[in-house]
PDB file of N, CA and C in Angstrom:
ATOM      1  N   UNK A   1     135.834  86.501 138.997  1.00  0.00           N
ATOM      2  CA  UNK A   1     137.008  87.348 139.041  1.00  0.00           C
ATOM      3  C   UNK A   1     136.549  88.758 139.377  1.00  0.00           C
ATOM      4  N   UNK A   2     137.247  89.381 140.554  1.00  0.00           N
ATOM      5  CA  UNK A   2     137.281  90.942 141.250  1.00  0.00           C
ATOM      6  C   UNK A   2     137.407  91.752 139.476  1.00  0.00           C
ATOM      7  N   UNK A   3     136.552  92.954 139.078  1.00  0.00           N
ATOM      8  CA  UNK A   3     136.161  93.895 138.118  1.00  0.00           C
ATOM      9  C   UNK A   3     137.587  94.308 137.969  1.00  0.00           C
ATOM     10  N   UNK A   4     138.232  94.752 139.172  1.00  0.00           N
ATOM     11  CA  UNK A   4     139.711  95.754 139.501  1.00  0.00           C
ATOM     12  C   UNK A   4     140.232  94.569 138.722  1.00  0.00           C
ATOM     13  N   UNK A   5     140.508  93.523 138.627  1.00  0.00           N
ATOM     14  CA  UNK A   5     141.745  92.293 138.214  1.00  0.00           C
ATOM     15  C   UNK A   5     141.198  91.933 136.647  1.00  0.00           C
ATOM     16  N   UNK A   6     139.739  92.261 136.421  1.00  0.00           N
ATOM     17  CA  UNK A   6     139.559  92.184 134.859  1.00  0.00           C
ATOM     18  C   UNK A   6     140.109  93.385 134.473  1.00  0.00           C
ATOM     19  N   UNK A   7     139.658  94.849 134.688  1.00  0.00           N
ATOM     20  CA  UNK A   7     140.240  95.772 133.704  1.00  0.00           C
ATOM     21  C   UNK A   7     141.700  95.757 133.775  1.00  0.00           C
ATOM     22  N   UNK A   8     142.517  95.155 134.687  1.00  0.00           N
ATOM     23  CA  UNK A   8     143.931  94.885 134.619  1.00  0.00           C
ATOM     24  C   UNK A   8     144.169  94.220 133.646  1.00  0.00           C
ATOM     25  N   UNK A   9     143.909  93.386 133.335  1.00  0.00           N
ATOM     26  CA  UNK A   9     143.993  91.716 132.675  1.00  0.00           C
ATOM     27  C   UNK A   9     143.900  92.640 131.012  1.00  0.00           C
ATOM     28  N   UNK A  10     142.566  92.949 131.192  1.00  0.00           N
ATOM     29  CA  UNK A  10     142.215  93.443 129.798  1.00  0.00           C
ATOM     30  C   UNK A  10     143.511  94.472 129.255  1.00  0.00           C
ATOM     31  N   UNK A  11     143.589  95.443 130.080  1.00  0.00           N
ATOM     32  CA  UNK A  11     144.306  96.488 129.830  1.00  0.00           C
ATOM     33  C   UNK A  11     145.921  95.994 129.523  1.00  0.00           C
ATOM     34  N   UNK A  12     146.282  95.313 129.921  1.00  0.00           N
ATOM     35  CA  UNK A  12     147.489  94.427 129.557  1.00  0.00           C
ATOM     36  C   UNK A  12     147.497  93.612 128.604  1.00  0.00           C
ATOM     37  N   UNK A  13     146.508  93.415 127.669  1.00  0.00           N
ATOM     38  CA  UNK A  13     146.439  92.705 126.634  1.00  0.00           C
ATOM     39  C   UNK A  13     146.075  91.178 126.521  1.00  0.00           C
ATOM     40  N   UNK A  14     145.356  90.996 127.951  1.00  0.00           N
ATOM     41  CA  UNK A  14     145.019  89.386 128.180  1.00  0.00           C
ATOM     42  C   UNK A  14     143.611  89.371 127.548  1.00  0.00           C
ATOM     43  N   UNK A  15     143.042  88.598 127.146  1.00  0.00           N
ATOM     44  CA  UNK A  15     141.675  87.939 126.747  1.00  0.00           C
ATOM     45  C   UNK A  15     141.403  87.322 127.936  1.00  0.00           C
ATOM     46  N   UNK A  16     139.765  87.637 128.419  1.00  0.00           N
ATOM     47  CA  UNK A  16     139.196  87.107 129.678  1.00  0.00           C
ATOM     48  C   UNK A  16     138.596  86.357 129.254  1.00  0.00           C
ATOM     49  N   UNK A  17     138.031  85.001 129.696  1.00  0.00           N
ATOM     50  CA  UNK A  17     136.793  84.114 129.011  1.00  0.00           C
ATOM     51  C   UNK A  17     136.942  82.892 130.295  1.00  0.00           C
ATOM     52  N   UNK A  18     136.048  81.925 129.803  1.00  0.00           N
ATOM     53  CA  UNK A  18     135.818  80.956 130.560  1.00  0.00           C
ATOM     54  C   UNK A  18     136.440  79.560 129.759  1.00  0.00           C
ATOM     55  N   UNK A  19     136.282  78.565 130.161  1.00  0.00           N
ATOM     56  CA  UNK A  19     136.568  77.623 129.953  1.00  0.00           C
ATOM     57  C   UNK A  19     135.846  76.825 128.596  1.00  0.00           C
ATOM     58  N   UNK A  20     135.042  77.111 128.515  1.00  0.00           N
ATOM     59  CA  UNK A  20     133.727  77.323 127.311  1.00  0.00           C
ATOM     60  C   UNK A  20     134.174  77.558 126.048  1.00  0.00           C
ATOM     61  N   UNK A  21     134.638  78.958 126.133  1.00  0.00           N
ATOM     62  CA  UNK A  21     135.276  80.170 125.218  1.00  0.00           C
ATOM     63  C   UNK A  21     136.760  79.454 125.063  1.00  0.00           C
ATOM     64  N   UNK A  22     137.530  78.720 126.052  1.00  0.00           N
ATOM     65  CA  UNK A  22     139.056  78.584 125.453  1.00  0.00           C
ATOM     66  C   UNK A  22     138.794  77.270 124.587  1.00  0.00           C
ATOM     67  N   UNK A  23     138.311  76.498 124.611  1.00  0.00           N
ATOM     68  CA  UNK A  23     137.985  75.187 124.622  1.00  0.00           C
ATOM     69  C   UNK A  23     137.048  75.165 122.865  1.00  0.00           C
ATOM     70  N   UNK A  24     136.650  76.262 122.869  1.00  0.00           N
ATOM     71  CA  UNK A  24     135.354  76.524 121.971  1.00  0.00           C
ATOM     72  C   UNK A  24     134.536  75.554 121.292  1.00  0.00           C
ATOM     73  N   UNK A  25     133.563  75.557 122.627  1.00  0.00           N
ATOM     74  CA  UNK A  25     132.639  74.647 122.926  1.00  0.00           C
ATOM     75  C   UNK A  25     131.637  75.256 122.619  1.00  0.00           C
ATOM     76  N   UNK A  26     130.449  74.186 122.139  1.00  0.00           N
ATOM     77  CA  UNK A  26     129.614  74.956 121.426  1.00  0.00           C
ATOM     78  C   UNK A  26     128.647  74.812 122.782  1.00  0.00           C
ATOM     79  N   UNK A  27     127.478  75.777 122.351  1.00  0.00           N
ATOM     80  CA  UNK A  27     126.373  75.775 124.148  1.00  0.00           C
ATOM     81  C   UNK A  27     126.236  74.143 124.208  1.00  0.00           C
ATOM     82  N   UNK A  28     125.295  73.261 122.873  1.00  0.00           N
ATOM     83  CA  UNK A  28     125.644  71.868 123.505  1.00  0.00           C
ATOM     84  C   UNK A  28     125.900  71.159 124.458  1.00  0.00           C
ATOM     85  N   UNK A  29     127.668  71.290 123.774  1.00  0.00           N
ATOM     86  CA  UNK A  29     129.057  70.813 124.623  1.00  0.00           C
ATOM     87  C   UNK A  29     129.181  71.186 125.967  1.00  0.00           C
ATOM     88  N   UNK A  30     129.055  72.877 125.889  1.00  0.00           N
ATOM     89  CA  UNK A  30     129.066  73.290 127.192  1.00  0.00           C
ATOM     90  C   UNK A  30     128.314  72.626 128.729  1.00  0.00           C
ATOM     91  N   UNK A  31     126.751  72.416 128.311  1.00  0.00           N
ATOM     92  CA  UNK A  31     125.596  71.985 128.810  1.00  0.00           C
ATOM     93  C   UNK A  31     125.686  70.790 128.832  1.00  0.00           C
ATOM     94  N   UNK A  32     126.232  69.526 128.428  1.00  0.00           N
ATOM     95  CA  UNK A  32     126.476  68.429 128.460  1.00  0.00           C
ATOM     96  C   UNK A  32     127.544  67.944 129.382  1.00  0.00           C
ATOM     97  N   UNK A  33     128.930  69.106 129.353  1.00  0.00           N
ATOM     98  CA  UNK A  33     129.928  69.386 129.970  1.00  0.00           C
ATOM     99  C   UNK A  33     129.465  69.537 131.603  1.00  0.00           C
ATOM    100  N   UNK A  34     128.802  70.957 131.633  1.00  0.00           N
ATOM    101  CA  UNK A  34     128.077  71.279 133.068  1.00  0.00           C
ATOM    102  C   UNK A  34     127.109  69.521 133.793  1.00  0.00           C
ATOM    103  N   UNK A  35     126.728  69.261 132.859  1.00  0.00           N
ATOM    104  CA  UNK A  35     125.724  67.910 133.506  1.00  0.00           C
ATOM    105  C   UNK A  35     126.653  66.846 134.081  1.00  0.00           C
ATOM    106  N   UNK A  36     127.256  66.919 133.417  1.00  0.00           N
ATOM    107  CA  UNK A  36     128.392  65.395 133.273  1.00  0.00           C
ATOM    108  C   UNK A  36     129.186  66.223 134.640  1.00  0.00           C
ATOM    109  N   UNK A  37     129.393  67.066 134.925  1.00  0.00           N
ATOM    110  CA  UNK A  37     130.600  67.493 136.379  1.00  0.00           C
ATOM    111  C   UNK A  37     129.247  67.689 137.214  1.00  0.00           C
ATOM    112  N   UNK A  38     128.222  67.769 137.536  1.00  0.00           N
ATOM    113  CA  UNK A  38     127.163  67.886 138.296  1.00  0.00           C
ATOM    114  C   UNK A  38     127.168  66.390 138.709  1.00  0.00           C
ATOM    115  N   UNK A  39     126.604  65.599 138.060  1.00  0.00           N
ATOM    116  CA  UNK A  39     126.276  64.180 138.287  1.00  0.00           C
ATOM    117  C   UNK A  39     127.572  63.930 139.192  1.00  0.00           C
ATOM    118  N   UNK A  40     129.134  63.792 138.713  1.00  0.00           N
ATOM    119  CA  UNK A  40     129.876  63.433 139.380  1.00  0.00           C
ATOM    120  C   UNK A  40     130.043  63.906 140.785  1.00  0.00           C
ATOM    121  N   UNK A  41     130.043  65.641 140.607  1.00  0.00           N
ATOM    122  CA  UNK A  41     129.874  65.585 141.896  1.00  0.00           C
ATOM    123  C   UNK A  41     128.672  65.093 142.639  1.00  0.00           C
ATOM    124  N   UNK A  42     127.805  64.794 142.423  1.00  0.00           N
ATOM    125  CA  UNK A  42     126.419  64.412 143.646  1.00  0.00           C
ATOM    126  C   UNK A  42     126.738  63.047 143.387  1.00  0.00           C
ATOM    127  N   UNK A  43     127.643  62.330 142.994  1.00  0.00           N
ATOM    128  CA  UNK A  43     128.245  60.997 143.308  1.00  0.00           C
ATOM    129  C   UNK A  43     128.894  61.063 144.432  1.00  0.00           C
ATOM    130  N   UNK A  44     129.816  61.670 144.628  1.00  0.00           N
ATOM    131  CA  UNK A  44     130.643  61.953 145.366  1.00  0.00           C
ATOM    132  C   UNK A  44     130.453  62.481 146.781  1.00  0.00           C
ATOM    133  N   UNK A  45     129.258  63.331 147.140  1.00  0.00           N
ATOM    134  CA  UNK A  45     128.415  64.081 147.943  1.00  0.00           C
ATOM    135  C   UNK A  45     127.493  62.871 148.567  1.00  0.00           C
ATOM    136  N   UNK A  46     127.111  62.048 147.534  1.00  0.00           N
ATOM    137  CA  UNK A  46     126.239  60.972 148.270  1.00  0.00           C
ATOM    138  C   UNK A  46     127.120  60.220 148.637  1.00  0.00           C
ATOM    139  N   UNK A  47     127.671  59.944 148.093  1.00  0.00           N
ATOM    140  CA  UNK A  47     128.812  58.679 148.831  1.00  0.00           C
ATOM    141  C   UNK A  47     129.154  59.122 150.288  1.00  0.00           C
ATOM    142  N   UNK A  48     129.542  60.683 150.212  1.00  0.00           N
ATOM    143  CA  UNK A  48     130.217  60.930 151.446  1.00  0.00           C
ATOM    144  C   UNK A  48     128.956  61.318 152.676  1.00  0.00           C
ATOM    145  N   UNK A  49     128.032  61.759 152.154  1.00  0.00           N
ATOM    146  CA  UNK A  49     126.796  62.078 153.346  1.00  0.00           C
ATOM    147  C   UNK A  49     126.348  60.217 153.655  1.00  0.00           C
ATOM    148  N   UNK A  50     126.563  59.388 152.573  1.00  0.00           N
ATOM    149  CA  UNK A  50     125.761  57.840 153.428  1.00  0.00           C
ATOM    150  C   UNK A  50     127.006  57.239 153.955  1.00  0.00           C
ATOM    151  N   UNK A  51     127.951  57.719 154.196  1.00  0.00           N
ATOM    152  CA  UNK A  51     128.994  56.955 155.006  1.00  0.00           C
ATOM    153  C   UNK A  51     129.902  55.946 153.841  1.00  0.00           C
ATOM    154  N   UNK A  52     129.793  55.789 152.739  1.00  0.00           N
ATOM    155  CA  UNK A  52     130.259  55.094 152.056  1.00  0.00           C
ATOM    156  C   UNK A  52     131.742  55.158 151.420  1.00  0.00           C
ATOM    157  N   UNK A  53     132.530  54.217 151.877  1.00  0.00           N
ATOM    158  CA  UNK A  53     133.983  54.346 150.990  1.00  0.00           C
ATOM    159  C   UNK A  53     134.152  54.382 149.184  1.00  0.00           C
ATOM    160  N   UNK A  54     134.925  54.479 148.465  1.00  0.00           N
ATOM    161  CA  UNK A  54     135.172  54.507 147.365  1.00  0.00           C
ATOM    162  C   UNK A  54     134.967  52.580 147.033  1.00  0.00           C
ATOM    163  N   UNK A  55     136.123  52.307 148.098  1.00  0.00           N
ATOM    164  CA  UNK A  55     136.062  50.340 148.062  1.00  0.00           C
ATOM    165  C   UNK A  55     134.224  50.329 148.443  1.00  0.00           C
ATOM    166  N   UNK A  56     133.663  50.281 148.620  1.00  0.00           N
ATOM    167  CA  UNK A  56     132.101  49.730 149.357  1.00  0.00           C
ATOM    168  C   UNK A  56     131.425  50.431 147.901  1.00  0.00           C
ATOM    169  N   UNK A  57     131.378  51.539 147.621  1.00  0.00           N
ATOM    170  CA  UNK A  57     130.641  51.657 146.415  1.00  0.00           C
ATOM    171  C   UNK A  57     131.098  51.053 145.125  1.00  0.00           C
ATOM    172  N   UNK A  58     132.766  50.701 144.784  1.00  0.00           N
ATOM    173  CA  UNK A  58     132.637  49.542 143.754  1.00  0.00           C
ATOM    174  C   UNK A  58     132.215  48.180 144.329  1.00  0.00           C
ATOM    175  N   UNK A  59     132.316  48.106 145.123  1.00  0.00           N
ATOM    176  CA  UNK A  59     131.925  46.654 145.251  1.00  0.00           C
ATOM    177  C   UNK A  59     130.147  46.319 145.671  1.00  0.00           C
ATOM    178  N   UNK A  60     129.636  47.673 145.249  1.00  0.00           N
ATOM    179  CA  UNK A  60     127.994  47.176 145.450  1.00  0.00           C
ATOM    180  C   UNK A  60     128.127  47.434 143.680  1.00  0.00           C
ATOM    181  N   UNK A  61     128.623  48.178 142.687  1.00  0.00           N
ATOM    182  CA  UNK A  61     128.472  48.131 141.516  1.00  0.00           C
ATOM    183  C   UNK A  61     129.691  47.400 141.060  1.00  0.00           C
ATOM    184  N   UNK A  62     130.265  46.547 141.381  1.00  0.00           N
ATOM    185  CA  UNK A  62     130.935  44.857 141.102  1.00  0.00           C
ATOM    186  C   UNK A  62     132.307  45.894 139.814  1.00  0.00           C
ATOM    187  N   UNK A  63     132.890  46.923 140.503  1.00  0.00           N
ATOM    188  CA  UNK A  63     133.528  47.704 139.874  1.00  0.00           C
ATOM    189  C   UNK A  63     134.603  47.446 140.452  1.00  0.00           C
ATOM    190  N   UNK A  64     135.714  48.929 140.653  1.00  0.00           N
ATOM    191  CA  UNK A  64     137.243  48.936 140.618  1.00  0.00           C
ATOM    192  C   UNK A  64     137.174  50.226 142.213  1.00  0.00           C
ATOM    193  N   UNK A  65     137.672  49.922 142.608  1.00  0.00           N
ATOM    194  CA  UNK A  65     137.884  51.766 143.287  1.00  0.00           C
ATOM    195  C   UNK A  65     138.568  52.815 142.687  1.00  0.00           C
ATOM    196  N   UNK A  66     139.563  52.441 141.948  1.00  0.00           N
ATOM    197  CA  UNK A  66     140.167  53.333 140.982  1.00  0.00           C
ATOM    198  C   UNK A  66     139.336  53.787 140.000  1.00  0.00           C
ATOM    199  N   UNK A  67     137.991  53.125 139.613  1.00  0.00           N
ATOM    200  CA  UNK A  67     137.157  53.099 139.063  1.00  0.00           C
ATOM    201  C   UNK A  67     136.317  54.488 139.467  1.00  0.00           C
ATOM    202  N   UNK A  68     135.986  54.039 140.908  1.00  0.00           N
ATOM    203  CA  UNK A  68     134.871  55.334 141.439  1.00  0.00           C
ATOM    204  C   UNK A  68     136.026  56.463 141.557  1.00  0.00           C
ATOM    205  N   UNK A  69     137.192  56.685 142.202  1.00  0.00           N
ATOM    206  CA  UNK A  69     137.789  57.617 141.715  1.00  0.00           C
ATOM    207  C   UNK A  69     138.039  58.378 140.502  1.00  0.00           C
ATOM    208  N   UNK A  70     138.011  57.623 139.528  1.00  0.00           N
ATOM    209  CA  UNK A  70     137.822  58.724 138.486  1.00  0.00           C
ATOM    210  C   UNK A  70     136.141  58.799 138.035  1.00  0.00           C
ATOM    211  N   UNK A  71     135.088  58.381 138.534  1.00  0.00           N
ATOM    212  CA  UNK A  71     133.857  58.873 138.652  1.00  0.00           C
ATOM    213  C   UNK A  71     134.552  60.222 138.969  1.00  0.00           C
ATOM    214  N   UNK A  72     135.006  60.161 140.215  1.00  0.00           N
ATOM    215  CA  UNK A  72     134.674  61.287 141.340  1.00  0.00           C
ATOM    216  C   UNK A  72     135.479  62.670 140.938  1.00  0.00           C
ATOM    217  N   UNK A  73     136.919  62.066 140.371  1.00  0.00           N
ATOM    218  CA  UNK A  73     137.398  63.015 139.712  1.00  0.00           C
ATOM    219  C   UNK A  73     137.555  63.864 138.092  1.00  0.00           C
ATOM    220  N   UNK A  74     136.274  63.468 137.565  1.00  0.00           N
ATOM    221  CA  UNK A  74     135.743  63.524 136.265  1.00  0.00           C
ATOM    222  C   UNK A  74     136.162  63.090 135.283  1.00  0.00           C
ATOM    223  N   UNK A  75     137.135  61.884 135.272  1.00  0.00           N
ATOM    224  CA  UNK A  75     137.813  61.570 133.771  1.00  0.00           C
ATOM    225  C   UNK A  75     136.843  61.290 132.638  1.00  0.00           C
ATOM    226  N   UNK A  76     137.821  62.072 131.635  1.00  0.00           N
ATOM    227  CA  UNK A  76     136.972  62.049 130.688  1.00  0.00           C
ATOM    228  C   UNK A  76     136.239  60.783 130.041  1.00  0.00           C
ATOM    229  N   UNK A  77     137.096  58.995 130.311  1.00  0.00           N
ATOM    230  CA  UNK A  77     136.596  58.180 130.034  1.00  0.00           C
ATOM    231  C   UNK A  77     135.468  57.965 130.425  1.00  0.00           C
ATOM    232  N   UNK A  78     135.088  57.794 131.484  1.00  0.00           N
ATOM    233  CA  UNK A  78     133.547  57.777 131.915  1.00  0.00           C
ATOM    234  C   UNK A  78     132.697  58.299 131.700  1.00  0.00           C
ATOM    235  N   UNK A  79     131.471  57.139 131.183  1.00  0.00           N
ATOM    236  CA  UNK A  79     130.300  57.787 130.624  1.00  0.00           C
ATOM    237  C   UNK A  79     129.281  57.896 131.158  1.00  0.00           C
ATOM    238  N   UNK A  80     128.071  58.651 131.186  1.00  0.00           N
ATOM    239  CA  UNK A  80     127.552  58.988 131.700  1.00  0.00           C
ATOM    240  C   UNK A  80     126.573  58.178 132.408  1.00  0.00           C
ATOM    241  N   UNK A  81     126.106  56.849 131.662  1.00  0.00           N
ATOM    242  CA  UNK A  81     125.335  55.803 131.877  1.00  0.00           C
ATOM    243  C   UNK A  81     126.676  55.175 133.606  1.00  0.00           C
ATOM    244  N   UNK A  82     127.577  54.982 133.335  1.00  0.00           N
ATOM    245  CA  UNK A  82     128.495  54.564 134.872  1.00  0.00           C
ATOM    246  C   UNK A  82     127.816  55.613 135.583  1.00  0.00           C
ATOM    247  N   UNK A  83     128.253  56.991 135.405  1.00  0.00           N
ATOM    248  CA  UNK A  83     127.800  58.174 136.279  1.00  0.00           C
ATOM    249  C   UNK A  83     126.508  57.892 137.166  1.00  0.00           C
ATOM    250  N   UNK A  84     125.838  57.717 136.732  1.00  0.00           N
ATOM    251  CA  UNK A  84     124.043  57.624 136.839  1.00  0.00           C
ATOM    252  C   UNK A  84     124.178  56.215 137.227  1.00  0.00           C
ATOM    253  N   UNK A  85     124.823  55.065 137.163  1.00  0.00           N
ATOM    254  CA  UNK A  85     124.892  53.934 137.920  1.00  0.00           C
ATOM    255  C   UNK A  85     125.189  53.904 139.412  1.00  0.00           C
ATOM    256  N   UNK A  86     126.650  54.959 139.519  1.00  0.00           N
ATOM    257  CA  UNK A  86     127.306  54.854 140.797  1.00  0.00           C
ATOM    258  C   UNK A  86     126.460  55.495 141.594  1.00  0.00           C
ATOM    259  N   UNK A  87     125.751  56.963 141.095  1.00  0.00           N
ATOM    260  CA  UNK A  87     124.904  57.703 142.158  1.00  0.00           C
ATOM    261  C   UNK A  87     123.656  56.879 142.747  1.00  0.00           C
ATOM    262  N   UNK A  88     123.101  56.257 141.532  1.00  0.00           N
ATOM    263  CA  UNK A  88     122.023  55.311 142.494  1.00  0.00           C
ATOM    264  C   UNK A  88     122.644  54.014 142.867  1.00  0.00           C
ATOM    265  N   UNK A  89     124.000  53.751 143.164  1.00  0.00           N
ATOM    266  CA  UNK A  89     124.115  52.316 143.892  1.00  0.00           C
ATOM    267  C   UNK A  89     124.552  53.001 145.305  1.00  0.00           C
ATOM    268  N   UNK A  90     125.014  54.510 145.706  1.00  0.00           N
ATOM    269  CA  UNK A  90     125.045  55.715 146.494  1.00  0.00           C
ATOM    270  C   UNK A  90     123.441  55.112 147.429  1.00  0.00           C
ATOM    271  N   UNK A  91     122.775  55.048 146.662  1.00  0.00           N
ATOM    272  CA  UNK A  91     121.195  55.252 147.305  1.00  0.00           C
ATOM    273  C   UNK A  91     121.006  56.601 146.880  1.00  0.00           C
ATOM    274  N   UNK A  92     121.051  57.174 146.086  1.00  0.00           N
ATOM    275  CA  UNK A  92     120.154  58.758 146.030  1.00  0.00           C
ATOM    276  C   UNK A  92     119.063  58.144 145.060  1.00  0.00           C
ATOM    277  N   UNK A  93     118.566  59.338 145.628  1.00  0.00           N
ATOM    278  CA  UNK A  93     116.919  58.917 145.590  1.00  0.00           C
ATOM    279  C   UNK A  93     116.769  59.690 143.933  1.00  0.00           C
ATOM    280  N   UNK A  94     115.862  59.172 143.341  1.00  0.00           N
ATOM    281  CA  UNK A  94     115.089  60.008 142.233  1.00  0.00           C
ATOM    282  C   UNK A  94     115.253  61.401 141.794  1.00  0.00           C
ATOM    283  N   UNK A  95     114.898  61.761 143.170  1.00  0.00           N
ATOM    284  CA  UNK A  95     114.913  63.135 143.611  1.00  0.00           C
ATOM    285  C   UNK A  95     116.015  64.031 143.267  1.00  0.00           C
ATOM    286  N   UNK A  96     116.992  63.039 143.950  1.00  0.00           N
ATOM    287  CA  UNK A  96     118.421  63.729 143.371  1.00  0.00           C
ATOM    288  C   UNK A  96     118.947  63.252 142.709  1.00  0.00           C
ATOM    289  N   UNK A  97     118.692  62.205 141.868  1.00  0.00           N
ATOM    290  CA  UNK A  97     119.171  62.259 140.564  1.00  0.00           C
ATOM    291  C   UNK A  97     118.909  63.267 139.648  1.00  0.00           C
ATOM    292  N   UNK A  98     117.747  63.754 139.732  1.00  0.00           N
ATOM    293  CA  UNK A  98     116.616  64.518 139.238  1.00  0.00           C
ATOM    294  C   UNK A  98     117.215  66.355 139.409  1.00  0.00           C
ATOM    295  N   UNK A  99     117.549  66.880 140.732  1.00  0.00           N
ATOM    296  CA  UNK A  99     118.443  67.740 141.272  1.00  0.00           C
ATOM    297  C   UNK A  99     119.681  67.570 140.713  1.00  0.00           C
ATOM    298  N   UNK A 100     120.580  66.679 140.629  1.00  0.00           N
ATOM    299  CA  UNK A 100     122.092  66.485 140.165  1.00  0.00           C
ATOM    300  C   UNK A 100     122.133  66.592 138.826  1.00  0.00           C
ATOM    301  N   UNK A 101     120.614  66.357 137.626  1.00  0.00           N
ATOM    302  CA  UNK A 101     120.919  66.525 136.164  1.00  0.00           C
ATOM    303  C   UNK A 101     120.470  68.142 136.190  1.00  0.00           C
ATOM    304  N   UNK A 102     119.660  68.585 136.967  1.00  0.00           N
ATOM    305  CA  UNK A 102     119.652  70.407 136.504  1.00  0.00           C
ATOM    306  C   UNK A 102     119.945  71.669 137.703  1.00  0.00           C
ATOM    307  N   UNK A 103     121.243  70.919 138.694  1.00  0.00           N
ATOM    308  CA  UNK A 103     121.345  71.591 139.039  1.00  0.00           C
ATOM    309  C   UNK A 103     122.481  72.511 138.155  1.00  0.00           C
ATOM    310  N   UNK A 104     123.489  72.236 137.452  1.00  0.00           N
ATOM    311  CA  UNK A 104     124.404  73.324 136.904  1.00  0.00           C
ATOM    312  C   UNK A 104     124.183  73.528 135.578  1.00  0.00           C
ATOM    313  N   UNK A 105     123.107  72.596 135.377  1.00  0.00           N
ATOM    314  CA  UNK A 105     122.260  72.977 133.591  1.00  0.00           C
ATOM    315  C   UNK A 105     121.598  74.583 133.153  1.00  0.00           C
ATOM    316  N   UNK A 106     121.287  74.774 134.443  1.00  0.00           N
ATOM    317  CA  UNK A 106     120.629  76.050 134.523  1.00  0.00           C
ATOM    318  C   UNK A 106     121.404  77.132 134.165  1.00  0.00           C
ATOM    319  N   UNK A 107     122.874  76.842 135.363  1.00  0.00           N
ATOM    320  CA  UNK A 107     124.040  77.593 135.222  1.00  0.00           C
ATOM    321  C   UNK A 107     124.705  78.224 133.808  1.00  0.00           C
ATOM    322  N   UNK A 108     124.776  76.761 132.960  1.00  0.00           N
ATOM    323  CA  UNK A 108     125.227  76.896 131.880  1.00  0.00           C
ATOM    324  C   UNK A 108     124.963  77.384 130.475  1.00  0.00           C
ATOM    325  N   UNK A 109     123.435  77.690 130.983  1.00  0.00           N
ATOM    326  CA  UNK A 109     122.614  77.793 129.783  1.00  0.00           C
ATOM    327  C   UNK A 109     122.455  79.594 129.067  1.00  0.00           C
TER     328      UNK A 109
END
């Protein structure tokens, strides 16, 4: 958020914070939170850089497509062990599995 649109905000009597802060999440939560929307997205990123449909990636993990859609769109039901299934039935490599658990860990910390 533009500095000019916080001291507005403030000065009007709004509380600024993040999603973290409304939610009041502890760092934990937060960091578990950040991992878990990382993974999904580099599900989603691999799927779409190897050419792969939503139908073609449940059906190499003997799943739903409605299924990988809410991979993709973070529902909260899905756990993290699916997460980390769909990206390597994707084909990502180690590497980026490895990249996808700290890339927004860092962020959050």
């Amino acid at each position: 958020m533009k500095n000019d649109k916080l001291k507005r905000l403030k000065a009007a009597g709004w509380k600024v914070g993040n999603a973290a802060d409304f939610l009041q999440l502890s760092e934990e939560e937060s960091r578990l939170v950040a991992i878990k929307w990382s993974l999904m997205d580099a599900v989603k990123k691999s799927r779409i850089k190897r050419n792969i449909s939503q139908t073609d990636l449940a059906q190499r993990m003997k799943s739903s497509q409605s299924r990988i859609a809410k991979i993709e769109a973070g529902d909260a039901s899905i756990s993290l062990d699916l997460i980390v299934r769909a990206l390597i039935a994707t084909g990502a490599t180690n590497k980026d599995i490895q990249a996808a658990f700290t890339a927004k860990e860092t962020k959050a910390a």
